[in-house]
N, C-alpha and C. Protein backbone atom coordinates (compact mmCIF):
# COMPACT_ATOMS: atom_id res chain seq x y z
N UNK A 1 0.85 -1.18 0.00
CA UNK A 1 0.00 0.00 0.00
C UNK A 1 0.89 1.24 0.00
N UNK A 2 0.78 2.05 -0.98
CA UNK A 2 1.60 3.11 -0.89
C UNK A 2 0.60 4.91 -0.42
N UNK A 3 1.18 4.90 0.73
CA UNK A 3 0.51 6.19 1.36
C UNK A 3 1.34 7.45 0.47
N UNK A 4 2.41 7.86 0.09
CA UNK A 4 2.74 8.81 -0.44
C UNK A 4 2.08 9.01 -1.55
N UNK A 5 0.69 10.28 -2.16
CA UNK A 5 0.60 10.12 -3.43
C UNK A 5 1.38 10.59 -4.60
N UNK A 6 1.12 10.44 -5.58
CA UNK A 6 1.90 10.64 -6.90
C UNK A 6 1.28 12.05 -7.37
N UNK A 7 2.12 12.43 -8.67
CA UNK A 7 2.04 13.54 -8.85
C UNK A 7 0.59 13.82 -9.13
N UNK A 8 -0.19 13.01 -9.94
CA UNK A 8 -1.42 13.88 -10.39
C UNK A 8 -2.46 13.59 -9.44
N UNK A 9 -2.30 12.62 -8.14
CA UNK A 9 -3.27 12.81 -6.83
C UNK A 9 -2.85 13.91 -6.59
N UNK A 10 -1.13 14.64 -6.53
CA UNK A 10 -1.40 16.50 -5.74
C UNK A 10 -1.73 17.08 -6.59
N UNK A 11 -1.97 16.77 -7.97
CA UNK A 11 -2.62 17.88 -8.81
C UNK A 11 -3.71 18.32 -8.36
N UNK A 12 -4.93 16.89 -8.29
CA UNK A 12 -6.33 16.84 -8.11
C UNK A 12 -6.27 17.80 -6.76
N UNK A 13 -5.47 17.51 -5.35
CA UNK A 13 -5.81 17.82 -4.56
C UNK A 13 -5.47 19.55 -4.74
N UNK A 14 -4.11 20.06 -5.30
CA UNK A 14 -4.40 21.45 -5.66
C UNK A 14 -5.03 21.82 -5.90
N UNK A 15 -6.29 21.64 -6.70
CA UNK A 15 -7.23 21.99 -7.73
C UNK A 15 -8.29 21.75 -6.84
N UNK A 16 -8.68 21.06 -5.82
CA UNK A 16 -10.13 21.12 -5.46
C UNK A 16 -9.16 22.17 -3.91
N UNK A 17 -8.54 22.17 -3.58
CA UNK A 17 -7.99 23.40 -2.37
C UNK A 17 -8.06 24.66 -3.49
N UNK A 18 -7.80 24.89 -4.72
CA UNK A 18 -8.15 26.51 -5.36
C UNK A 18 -9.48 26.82 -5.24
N UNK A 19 -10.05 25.77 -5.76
CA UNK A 19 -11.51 26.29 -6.01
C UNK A 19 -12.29 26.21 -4.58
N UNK A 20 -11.89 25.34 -3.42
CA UNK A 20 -12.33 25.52 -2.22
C UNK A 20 -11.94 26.92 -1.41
N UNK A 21 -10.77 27.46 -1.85
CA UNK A 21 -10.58 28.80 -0.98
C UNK A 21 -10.23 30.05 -2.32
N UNK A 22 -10.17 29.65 -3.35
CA UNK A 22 -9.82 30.95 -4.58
C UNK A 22 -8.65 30.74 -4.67
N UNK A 23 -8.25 31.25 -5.84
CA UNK A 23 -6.49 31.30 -5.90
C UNK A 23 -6.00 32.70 -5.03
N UNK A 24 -6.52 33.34 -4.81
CA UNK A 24 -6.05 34.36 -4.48
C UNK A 24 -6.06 34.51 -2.85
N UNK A 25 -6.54 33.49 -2.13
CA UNK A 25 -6.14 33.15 -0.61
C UNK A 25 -5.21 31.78 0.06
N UNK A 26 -4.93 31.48 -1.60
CA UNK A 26 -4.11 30.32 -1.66
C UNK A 26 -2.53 30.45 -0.14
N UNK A 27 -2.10 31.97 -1.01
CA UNK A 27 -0.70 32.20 0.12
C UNK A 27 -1.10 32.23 1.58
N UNK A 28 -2.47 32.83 1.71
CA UNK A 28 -2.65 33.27 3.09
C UNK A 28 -3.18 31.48 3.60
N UNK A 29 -3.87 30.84 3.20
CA UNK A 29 -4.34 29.32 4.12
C UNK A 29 -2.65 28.61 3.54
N UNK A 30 -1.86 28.58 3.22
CA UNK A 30 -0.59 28.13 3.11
C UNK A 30 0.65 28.66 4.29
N UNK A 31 0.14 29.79 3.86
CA UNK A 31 1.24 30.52 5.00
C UNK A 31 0.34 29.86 6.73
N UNK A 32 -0.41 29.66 6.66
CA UNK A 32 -1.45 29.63 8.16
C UNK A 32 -0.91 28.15 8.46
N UNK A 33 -0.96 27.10 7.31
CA UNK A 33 -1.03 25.77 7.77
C UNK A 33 0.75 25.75 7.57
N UNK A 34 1.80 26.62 7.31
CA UNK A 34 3.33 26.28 7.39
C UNK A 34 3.17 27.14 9.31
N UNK A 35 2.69 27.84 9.37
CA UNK A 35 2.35 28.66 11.06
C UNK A 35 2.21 27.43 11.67
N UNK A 36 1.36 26.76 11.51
CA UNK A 36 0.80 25.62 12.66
C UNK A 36 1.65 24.48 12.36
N UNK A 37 2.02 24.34 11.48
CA UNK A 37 3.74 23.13 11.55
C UNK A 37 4.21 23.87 12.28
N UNK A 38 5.15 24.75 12.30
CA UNK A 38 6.08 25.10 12.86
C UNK A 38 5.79 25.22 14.28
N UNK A 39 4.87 25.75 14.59
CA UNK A 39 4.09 25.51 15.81
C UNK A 39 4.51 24.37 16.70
N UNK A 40 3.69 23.26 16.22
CA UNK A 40 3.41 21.93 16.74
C UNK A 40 5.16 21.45 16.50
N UNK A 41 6.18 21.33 15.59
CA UNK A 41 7.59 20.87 15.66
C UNK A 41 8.08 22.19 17.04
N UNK A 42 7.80 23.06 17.37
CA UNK A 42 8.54 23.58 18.64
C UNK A 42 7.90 23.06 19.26
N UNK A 43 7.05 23.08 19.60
CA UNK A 43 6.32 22.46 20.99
C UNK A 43 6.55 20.79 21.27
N UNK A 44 6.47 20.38 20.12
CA UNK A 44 6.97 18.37 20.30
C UNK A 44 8.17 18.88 20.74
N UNK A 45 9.12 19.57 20.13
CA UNK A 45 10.54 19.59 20.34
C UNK A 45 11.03 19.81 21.83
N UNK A 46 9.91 20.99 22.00
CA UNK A 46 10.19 21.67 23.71
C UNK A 46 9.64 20.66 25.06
N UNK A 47 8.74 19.84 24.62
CA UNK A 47 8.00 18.63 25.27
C UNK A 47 9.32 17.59 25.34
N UNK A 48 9.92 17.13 24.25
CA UNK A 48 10.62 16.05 24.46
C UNK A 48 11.76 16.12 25.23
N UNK A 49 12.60 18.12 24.81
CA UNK A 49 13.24 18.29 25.94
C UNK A 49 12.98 18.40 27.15
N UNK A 50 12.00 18.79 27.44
CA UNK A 50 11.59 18.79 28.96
C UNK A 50 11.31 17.38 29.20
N UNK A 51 10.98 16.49 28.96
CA UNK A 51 10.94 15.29 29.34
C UNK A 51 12.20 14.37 29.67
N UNK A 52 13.28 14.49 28.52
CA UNK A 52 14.53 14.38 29.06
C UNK A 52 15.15 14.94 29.97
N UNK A 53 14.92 16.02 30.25
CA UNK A 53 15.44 16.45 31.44
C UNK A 53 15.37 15.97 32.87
N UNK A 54 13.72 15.97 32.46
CA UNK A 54 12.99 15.27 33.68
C UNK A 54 13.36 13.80 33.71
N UNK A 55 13.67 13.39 33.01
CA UNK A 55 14.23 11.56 32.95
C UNK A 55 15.79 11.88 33.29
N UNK A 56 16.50 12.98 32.81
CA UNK A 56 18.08 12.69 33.51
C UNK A 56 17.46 13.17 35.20
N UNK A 57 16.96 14.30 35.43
CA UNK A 57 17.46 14.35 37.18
C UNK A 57 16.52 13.25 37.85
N UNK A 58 15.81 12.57 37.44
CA UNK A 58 15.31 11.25 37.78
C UNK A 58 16.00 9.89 38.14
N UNK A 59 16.95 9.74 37.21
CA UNK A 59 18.15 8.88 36.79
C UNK A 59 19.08 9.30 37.73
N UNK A 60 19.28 10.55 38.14
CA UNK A 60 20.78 11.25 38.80
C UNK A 60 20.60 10.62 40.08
N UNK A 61 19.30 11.14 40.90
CA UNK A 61 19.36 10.56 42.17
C UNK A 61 19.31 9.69 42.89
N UNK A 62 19.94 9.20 43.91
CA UNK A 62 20.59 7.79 44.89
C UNK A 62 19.09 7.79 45.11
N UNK A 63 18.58 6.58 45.26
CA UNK A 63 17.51 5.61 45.54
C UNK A 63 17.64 5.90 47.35
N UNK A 64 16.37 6.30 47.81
CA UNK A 64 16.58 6.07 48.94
C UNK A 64 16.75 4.56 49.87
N UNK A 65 17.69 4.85 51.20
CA UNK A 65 17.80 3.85 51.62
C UNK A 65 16.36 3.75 52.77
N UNK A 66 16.46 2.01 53.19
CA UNK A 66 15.29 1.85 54.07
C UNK A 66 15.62 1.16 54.83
């Protein structure tokens, strides 16, 4: 099963996104949905560091004794 489509599935899909928003708001819902990538890759990014962090000073400290 191949999930990547080929060139003329992104044709079709260009072509029903023009006529769904105009060509002429094309840059602005493009520029909006490259906003919300970039978005969501800092925030996974800033999540995973904080999670490592939280897993090294987790790791660092002596186990208490009993």
């Amino acid at each position: 099963m191949n999930i990547i489509p080929g060139p003329w599935e992104l044709v079709i899909i260009l072509v029903i996104v023009a006529m769904l928003f105009g060509v002429g708001r094309l840059p602005e819902v493009f520029g909006a949905v490259g906003k919300g990538i970039r978005e969501f890759r800092k925030e996974s990014s800033t999540a995973e560091q904080n999670a490592n962090k939280k897993a090294d000073t987790s790791t660092d400290q002596p186990a208490a004794e009993s």
